[in-house]
C-alpha atoms as a PDB file:
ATOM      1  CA  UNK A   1     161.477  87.703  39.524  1.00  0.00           C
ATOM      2  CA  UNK A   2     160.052  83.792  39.812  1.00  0.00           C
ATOM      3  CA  UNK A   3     162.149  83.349  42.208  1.00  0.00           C
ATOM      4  CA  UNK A   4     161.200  86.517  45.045  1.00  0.00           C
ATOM      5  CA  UNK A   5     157.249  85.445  43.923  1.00  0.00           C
ATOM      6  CA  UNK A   6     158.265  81.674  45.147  1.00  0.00           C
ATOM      7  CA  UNK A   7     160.088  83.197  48.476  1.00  0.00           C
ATOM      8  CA  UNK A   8     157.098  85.587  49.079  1.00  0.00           C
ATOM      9  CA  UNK A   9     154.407  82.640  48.640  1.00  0.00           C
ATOM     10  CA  UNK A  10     156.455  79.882  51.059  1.00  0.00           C
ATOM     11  CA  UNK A  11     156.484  82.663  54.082  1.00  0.00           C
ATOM     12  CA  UNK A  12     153.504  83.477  53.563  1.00  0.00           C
ATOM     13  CA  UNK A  13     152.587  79.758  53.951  1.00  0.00           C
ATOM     14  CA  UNK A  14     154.806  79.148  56.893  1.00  0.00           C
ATOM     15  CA  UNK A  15     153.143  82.228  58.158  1.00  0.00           C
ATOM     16  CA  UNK A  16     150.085  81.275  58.147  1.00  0.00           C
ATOM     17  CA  UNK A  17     150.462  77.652  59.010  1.00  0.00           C
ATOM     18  CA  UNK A  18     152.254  79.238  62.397  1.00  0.00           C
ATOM     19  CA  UNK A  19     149.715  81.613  63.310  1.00  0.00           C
ATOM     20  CA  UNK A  20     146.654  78.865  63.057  1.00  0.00           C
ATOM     21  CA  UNK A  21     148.685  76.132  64.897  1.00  0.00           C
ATOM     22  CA  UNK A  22     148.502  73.912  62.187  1.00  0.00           C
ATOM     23  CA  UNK A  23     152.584  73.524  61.511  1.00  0.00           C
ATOM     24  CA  UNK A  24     152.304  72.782  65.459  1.00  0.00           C
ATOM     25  CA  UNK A  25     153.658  69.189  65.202  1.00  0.00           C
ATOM     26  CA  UNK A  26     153.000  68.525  69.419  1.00  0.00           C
ATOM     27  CA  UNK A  27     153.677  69.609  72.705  1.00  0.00           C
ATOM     28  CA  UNK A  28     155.262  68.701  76.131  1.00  0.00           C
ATOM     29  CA  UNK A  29     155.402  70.127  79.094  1.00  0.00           C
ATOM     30  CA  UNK A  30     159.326  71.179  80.735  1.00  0.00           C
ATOM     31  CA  UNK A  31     160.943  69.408  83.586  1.00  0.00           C
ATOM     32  CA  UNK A  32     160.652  72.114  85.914  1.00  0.00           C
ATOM     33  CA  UNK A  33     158.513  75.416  86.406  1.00  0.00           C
ATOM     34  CA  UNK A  34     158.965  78.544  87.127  1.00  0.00           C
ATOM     35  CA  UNK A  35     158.999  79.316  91.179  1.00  0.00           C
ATOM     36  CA  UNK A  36     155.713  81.080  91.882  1.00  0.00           C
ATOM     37  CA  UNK A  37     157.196  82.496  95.094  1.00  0.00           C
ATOM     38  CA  UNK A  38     158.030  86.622  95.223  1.00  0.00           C
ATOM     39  CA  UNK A  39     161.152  87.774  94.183  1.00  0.00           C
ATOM     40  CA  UNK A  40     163.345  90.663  95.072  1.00  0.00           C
ATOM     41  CA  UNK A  41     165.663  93.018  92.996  1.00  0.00           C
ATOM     42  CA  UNK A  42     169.020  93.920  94.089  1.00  0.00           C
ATOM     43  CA  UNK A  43     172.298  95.626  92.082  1.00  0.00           C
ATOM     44  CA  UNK A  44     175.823  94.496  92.274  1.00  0.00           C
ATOM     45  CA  UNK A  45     176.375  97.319  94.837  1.00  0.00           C
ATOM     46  CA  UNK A  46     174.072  96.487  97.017  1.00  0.00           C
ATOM     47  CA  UNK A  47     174.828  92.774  97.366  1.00  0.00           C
ATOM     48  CA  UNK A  48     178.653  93.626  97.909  1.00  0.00           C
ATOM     49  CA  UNK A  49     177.195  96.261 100.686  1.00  0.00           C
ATOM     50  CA  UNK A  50     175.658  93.081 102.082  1.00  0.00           C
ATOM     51  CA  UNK A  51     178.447  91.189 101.832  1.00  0.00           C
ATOM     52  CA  UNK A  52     180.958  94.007 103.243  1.00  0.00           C
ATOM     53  CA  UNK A  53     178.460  95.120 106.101  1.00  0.00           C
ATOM     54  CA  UNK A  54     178.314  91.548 107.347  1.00  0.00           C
ATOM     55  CA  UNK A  55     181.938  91.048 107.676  1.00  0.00           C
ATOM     56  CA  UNK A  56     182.002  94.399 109.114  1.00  0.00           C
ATOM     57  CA  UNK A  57     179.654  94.208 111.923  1.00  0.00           C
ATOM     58  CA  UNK A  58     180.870  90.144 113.043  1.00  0.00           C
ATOM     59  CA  UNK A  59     183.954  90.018 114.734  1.00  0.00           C
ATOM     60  CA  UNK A  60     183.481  87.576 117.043  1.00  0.00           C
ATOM     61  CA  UNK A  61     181.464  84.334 117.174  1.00  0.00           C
ATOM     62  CA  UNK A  62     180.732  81.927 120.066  1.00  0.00           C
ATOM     63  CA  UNK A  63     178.517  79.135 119.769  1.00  0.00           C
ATOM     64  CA  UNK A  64     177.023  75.541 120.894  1.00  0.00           C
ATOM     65  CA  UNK A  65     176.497  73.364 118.025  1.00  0.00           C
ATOM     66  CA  UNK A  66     176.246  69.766 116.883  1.00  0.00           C
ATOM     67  CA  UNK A  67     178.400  68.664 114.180  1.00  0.00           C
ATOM     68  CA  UNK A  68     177.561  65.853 111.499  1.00  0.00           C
ATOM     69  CA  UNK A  69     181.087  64.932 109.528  1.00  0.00           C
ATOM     70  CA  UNK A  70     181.818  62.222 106.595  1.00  0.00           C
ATOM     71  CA  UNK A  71     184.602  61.104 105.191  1.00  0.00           C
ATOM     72  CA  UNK A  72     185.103  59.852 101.196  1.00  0.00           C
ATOM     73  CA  UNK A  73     184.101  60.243  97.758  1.00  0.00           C
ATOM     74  CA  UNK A  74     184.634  59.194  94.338  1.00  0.00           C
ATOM     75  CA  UNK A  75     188.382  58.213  94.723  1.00  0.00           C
ATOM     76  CA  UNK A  76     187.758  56.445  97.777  1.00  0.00           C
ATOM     77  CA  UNK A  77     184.661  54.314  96.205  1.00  0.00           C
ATOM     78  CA  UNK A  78     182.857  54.826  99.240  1.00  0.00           C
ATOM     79  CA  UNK A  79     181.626  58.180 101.628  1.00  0.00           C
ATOM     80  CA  UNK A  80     182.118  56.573 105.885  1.00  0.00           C
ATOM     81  CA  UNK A  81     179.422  58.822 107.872  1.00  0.00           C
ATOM     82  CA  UNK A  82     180.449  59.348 111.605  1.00  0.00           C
ATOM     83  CA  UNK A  83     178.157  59.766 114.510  1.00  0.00           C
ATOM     84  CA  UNK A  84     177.147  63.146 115.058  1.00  0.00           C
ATOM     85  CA  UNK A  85     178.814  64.660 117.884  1.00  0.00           C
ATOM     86  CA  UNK A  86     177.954  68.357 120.234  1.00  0.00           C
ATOM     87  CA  UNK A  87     180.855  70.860 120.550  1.00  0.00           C
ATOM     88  CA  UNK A  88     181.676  74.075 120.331  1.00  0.00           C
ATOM     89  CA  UNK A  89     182.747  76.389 117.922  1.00  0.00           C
ATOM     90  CA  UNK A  90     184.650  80.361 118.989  1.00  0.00           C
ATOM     91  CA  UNK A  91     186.150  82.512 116.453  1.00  0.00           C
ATOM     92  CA  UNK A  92     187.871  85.899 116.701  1.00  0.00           C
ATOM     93  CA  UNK A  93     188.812  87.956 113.683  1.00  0.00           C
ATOM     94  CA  UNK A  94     190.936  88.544 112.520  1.00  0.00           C
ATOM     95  CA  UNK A  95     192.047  85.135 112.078  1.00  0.00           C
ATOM     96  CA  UNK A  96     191.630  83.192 115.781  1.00  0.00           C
ATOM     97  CA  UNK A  97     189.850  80.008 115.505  1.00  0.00           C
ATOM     98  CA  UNK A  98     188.808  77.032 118.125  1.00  0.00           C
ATOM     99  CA  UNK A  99     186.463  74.235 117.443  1.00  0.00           C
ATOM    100  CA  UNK A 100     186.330  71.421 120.731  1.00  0.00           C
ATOM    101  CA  UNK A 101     184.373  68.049 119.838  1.00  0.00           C
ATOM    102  CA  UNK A 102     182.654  66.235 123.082  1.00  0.00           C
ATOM    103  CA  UNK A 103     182.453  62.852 123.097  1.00  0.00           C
ATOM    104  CA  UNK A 104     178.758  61.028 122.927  1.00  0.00           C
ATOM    105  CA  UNK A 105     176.766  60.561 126.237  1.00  0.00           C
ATOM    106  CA  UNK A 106     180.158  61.272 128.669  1.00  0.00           C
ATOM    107  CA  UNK A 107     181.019  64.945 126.918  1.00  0.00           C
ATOM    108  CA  UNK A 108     183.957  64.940 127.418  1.00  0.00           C
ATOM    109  CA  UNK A 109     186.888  66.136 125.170  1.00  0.00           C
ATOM    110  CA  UNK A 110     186.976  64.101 122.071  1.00  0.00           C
ATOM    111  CA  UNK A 111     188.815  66.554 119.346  1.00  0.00           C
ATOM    112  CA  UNK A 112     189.563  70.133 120.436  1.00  0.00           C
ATOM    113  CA  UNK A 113     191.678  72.287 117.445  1.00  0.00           C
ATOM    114  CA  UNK A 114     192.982  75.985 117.477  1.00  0.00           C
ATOM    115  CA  UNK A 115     194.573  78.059 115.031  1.00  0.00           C
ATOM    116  CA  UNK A 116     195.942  81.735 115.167  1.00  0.00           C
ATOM    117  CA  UNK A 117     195.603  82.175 111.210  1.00  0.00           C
ATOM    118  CA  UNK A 118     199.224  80.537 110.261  1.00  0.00           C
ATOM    119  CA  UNK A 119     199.958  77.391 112.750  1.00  0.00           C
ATOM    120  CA  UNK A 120     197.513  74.743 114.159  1.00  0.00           C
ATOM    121  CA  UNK A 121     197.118  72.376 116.897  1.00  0.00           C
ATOM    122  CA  UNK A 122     194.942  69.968 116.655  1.00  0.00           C
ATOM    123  CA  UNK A 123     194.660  67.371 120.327  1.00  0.00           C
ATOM    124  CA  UNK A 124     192.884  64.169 119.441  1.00  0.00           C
ATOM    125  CA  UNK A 125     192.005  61.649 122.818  1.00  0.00           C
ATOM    126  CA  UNK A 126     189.900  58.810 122.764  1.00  0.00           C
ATOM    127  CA  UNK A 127     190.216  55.400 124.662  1.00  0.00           C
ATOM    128  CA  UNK A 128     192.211  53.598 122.242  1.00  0.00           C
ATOM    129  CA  UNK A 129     194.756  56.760 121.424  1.00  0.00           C
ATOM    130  CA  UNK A 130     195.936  60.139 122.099  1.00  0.00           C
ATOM    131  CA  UNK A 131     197.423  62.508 119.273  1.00  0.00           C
ATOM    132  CA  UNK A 132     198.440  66.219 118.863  1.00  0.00           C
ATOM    133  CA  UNK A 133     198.698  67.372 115.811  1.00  0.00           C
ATOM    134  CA  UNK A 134     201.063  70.852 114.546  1.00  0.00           C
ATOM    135  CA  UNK A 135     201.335  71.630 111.202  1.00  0.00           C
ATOM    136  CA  UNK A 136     200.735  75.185 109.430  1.00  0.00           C
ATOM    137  CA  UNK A 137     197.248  76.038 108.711  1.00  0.00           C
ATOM    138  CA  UNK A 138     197.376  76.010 104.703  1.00  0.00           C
ATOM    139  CA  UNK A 139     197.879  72.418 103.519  1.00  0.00           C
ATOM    140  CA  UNK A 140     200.298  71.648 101.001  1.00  0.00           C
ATOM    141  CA  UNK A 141     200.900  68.467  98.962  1.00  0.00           C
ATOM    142  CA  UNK A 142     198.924  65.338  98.820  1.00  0.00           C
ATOM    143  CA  UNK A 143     196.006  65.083 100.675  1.00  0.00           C
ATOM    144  CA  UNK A 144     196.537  62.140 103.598  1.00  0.00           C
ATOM    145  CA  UNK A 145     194.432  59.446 104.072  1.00  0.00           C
ATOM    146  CA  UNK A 146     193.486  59.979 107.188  1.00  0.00           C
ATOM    147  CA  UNK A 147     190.730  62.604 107.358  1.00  0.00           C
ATOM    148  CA  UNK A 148     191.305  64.540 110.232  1.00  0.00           C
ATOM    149  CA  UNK A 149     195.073  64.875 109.204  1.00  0.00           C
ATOM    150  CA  UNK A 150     193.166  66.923 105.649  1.00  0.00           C
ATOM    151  CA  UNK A 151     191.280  69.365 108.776  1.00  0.00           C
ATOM    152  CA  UNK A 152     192.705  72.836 108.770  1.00  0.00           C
ATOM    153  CA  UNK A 153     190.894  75.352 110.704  1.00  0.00           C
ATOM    154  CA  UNK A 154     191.198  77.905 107.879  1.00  0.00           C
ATOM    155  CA  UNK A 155     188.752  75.896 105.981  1.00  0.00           C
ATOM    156  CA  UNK A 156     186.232  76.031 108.418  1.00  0.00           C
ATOM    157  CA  UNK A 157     186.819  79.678 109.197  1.00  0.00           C
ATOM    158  CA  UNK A 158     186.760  80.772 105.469  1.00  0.00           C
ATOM    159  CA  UNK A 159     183.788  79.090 105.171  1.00  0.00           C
ATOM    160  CA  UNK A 160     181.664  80.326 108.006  1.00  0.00           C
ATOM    161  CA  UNK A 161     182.529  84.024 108.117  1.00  0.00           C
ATOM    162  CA  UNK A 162     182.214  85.603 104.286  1.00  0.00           C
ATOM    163  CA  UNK A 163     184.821  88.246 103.846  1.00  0.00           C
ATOM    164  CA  UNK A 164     184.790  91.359 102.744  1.00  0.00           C
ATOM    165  CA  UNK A 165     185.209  92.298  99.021  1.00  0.00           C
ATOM    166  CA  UNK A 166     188.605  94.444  99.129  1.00  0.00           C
ATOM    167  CA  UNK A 167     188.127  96.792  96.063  1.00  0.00           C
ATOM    168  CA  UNK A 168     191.893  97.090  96.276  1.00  0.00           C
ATOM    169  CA  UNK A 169     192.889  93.665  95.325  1.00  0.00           C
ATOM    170  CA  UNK A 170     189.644  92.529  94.325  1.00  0.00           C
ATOM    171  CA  UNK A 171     187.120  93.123  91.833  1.00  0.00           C
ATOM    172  CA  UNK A 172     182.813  92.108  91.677  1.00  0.00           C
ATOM    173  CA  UNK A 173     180.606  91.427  88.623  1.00  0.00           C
ATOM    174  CA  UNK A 174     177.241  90.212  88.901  1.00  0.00           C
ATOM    175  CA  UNK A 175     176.087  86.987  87.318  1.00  0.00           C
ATOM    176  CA  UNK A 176     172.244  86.490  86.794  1.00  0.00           C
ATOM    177  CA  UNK A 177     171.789  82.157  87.700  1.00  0.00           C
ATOM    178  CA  UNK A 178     169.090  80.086  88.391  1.00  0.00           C
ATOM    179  CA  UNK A 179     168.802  77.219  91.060  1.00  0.00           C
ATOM    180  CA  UNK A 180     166.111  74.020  92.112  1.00  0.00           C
ATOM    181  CA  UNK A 181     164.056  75.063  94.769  1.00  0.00           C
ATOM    182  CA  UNK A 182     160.747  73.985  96.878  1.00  0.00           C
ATOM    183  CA  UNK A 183     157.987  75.972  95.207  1.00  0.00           C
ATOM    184  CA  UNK A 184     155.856  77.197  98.149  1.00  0.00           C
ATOM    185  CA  UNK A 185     152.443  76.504  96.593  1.00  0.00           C
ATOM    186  CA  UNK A 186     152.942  73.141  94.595  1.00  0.00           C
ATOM    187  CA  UNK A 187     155.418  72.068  96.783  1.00  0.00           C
ATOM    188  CA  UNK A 188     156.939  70.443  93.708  1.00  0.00           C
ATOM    189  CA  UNK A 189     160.785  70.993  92.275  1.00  0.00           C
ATOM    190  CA  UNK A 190     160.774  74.826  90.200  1.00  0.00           C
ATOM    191  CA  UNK A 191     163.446  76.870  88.915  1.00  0.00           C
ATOM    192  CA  UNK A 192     164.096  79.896  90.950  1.00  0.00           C
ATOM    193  CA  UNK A 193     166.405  83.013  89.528  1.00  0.00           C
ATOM    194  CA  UNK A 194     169.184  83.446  91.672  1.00  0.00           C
ATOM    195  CA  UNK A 195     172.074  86.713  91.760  1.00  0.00           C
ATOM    196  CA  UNK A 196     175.957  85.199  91.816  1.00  0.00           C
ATOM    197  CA  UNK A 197     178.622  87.993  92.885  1.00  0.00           C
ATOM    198  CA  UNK A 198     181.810  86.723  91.234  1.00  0.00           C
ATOM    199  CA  UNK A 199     184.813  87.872  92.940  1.00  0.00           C
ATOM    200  CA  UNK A 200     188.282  88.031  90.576  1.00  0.00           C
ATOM    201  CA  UNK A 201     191.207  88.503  92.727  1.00  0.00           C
ATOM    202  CA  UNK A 202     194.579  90.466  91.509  1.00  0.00           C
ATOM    203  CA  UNK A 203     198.127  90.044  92.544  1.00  0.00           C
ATOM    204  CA  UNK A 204     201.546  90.280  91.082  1.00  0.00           C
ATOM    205  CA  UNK A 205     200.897  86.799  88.710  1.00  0.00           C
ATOM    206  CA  UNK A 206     197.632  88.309  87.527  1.00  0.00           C
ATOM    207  CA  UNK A 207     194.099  87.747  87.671  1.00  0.00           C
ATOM    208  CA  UNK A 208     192.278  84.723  88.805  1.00  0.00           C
ATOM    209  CA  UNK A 209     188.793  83.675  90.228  1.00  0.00           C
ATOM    210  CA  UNK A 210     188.289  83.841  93.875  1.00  0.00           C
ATOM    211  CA  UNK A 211     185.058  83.217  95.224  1.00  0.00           C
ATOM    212  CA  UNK A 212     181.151  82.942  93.957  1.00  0.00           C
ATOM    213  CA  UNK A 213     178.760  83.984  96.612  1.00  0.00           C
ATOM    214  CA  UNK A 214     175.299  82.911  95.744  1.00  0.00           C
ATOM    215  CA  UNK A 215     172.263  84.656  96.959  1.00  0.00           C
ATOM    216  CA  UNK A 216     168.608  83.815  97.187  1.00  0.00           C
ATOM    217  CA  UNK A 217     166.130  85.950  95.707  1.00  0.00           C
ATOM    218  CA  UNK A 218     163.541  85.553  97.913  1.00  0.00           C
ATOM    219  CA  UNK A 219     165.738  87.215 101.242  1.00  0.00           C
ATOM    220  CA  UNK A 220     168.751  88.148  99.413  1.00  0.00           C
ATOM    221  CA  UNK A 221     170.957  86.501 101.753  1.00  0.00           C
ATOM    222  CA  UNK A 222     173.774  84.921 101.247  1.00  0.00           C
ATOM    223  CA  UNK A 223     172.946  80.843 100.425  1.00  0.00           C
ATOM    224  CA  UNK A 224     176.134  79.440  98.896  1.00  0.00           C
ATOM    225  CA  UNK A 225     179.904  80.250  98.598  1.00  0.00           C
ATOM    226  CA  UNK A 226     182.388  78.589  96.365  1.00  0.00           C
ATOM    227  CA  UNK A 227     185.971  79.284  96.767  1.00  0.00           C
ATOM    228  CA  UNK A 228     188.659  78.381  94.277  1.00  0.00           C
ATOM    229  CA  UNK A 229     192.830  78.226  94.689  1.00  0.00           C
ATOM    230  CA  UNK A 230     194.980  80.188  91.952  1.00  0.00           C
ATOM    231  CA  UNK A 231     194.321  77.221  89.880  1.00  0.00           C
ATOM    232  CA  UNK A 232     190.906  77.749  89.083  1.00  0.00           C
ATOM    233  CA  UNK A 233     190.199  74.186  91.387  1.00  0.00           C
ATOM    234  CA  UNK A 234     187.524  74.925  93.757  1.00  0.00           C
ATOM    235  CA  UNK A 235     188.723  73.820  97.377  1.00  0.00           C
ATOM    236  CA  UNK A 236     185.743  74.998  99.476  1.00  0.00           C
ATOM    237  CA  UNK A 237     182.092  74.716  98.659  1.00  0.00           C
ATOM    238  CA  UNK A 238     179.445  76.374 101.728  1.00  0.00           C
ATOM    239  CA  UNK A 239     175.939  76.432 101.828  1.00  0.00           C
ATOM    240  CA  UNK A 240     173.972  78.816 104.509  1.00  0.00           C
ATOM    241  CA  UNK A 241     170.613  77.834 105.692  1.00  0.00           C
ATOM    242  CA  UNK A 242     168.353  79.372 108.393  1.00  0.00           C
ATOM    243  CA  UNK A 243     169.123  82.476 109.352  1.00  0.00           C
ATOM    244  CA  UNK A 244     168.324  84.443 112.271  1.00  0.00           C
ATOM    245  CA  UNK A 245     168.865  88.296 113.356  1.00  0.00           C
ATOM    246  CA  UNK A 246     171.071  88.739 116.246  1.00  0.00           C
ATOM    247  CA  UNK A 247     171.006  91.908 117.408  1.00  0.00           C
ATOM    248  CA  UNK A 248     170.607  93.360 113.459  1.00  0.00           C
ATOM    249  CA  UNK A 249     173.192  90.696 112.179  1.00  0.00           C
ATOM    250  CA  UNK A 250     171.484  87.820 110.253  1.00  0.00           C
ATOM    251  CA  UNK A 251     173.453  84.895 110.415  1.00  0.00           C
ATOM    252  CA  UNK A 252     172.955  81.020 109.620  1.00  0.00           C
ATOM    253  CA  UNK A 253     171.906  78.513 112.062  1.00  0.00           C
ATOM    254  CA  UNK A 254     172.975  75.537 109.625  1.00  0.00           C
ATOM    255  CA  UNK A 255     176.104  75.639 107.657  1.00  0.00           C
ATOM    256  CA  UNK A 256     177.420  72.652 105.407  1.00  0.00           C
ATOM    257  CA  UNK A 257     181.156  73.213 104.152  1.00  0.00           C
ATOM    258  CA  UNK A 258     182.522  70.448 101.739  1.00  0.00           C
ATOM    259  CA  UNK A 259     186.328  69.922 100.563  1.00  0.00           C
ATOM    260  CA  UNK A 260     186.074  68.076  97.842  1.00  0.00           C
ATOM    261  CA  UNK A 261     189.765  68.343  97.007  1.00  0.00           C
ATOM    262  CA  UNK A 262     190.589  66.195 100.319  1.00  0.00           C
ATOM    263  CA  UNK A 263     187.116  64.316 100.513  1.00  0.00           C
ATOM    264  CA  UNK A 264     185.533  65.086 103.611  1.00  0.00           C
ATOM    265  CA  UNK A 265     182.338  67.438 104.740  1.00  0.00           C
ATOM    266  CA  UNK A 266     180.989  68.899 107.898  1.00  0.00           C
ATOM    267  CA  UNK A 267     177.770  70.393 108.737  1.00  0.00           C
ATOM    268  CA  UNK A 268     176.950  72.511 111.943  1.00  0.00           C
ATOM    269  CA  UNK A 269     173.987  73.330 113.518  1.00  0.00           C
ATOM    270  CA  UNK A 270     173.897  75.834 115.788  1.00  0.00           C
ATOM    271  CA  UNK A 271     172.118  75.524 118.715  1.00  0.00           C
ATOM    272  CA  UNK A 272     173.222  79.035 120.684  1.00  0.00           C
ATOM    273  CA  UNK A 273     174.954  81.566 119.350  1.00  0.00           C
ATOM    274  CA  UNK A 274     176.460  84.880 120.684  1.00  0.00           C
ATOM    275  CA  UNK A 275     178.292  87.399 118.279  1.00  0.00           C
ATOM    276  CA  UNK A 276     180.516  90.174 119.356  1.00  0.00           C
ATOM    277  CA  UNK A 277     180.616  88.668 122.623  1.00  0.00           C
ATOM    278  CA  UNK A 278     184.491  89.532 123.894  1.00  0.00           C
ATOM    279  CA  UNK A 279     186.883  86.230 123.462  1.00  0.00           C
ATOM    280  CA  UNK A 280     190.116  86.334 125.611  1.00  0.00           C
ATOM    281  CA  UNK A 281     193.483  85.106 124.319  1.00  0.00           C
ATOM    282  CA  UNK A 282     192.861  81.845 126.651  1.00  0.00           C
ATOM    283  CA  UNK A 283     190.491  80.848 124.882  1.00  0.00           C
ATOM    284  CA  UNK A 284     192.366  80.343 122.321  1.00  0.00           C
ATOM    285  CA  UNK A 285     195.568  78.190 123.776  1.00  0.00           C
ATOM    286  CA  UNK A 286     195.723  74.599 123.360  1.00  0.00           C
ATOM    287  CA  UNK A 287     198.421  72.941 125.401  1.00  0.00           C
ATOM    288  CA  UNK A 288     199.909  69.105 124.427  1.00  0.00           C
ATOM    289  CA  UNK A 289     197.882  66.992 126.624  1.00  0.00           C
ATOM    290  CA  UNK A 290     200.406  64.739 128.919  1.00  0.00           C
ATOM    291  CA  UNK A 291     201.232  61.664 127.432  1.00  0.00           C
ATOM    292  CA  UNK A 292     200.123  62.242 123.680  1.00  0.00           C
ATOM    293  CA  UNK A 293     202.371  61.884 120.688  1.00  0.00           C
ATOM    294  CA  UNK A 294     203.179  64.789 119.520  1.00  0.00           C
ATOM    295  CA  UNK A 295     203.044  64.423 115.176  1.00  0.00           C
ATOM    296  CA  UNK A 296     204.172  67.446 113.068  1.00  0.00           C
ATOM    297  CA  UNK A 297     202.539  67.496 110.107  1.00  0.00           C
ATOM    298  CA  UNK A 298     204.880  69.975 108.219  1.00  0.00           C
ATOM    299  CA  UNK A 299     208.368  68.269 108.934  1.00  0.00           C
ATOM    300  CA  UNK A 300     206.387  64.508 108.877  1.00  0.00           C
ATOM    301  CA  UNK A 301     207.832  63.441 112.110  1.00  0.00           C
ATOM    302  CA  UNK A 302     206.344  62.085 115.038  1.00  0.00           C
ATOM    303  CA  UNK A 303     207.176  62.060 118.927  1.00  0.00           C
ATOM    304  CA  UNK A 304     206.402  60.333 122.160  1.00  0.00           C
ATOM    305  CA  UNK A 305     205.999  61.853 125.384  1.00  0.00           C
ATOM    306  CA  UNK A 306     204.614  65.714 126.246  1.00  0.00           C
ATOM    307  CA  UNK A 307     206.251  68.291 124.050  1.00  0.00           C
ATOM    308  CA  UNK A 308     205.560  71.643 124.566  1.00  0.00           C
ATOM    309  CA  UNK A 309     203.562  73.504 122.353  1.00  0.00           C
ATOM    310  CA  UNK A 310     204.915  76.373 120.542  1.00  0.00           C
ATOM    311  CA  UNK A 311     203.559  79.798 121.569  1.00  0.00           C
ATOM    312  CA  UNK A 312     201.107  81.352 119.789  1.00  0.00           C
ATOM    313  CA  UNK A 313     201.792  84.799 118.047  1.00  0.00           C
ATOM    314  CA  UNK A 314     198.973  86.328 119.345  1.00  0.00           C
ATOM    315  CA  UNK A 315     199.445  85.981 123.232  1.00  0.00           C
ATOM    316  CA  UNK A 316     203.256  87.162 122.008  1.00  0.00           C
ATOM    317  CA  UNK A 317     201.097  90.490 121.241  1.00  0.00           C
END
């Protein structure tokens, strides 16, 4: 019986010591505060209908942009900036891909790369040398050193056009997150609650993680994607940044894709940008230009001389 009468008397102490703010021993403020801007609400179904009505309704993309690309990272010891160059960027889905780099001041044709979704070319001509590059458009092996060898056009057009969630092969949950943003009225650093969609893939080995596709809660657009291989390793990181309604599709006007895997990053800015604009096969053949050496980057062998390219399956359509 002591014992319960000692128990009862200490929380009553405590008690009452916590409701006067006398066992209050001091207080700081947190790091970070709450965002003060509005939120929205959203489900997991309607942020996969974003998600799936986007990737519906763009099929094809044709745009001016300038394009801002380092090289580098923590195993290198060091990250090598290049100067930012103009270019243009086309894309045709299913998988058609073509991304032309102009050189500063003279604009002419510094880099231009095209893919059909399984094989590359890449043509590289500057004063001191002229390469083109063939090789299949999913990397395998060590990374190179050389950072435009580690450039596949599959990572730049996974990155730029979110795909659909197949409910087939693929299934959603919905992660509640927070992020660091700019809060509107202090214009100081706040925490800001964020929606993830976390896409797990299936096959015939099992289950894995695919993506996470991050949206703001402020637009609820999508802000950031993170792919992953089967491994779990993410390969692709994406962020989305000012986007604009054409024609009742919102799309970003600044996209930043990183590879951390091989070390290198690109950003582009769009400066004009048509969607579902018709895109011929032409536009999508790259031929050896004369004189280049020819370098295949599946077999590791190089060439002299003009080779001919090989055709590409979908003019064989």
């Amino acid at each position: 019986m002591r014992v319960f009468l000692r128990l009862n008397v200490l929380i009553l102490v405590f008690g009452t010591l916590f409701m006067t703010g006398c066992a209050v021993r001091g207080q700081r403020e947190t790091k970070y505060r709450v965002t003060t801007a509005p939120l929205k609400e959203a489900t997991l179904q309607q942020l996969v209908g974003v998600i799936n009505t986007s990737a519906t309704h763009l099929q094809t993309l044709n745009a001016s942009v300038d394009i801002d690309a380092s090289a580098g990272g923590e195993r290198k010891g060091k990250v090598t900036d290049y100067r930012q160059v103009s270019g243009y960027v086309l894309v045709r889905k299913p998988e058609m891909l073509r991304m032309i780099l102009l050189a500063p001041v003279v604009r002419s044709r510094l880099v231009d790369m095209v893919s059909d979704g399984r094989k590359f070319q890449l043509a590289i001509t500057t004063p001191s040398q002229s390469k083109f590059y063939v090789g299949s458009n999913q990397q395998t092996g060590k990374p190179s050193p050389q950072p435009l060898e580690n450039m596949r056009p599959q990572h730049i057009f996974d990155a730029l056009l979110l795909k659909a969630i197949d409910p087939q092969d693929e299934l959603a949950v919905l992660e509640q997150s927070t992020e660091l943003v700019r809060d509107p009225k202090t214009k100081k650093d706040a925490v800001e609650p964020d929606y993830i969609v976390v896409v797990i893939r299936r096959d015939q080995n099992g289950s894995y993680l695919s993506r996470k596709i991050v949206f703001n809660r402020e637009d609820l657009l999508p802000h950031e994607q993170y792919i992953y291989n089967r491994q779990g390793e993410l390969v692709t990181y994406a962020r989305y940044d000012n986007f604009t309604d054409y024609g009742g599709t919102m799309f970003p006007t600044h996209v930043q894709i990183q590879r951390p895997v091989e070390e290198y990053a690109i950003t582009l800015t769009m400066l004009k940008v048509r969607l579902n604009e018709p895109l011929t096969n032409d536009q999508f053949v790259l031929t050896q230009p004369p004189g280049s050496k020819l370098i295949n980057l599946d077999e590791k062998t190089t060439s002299a001389g003009n080779q001919p390219s090989p055709p590409s399956p979908e003019g064989k359509r």
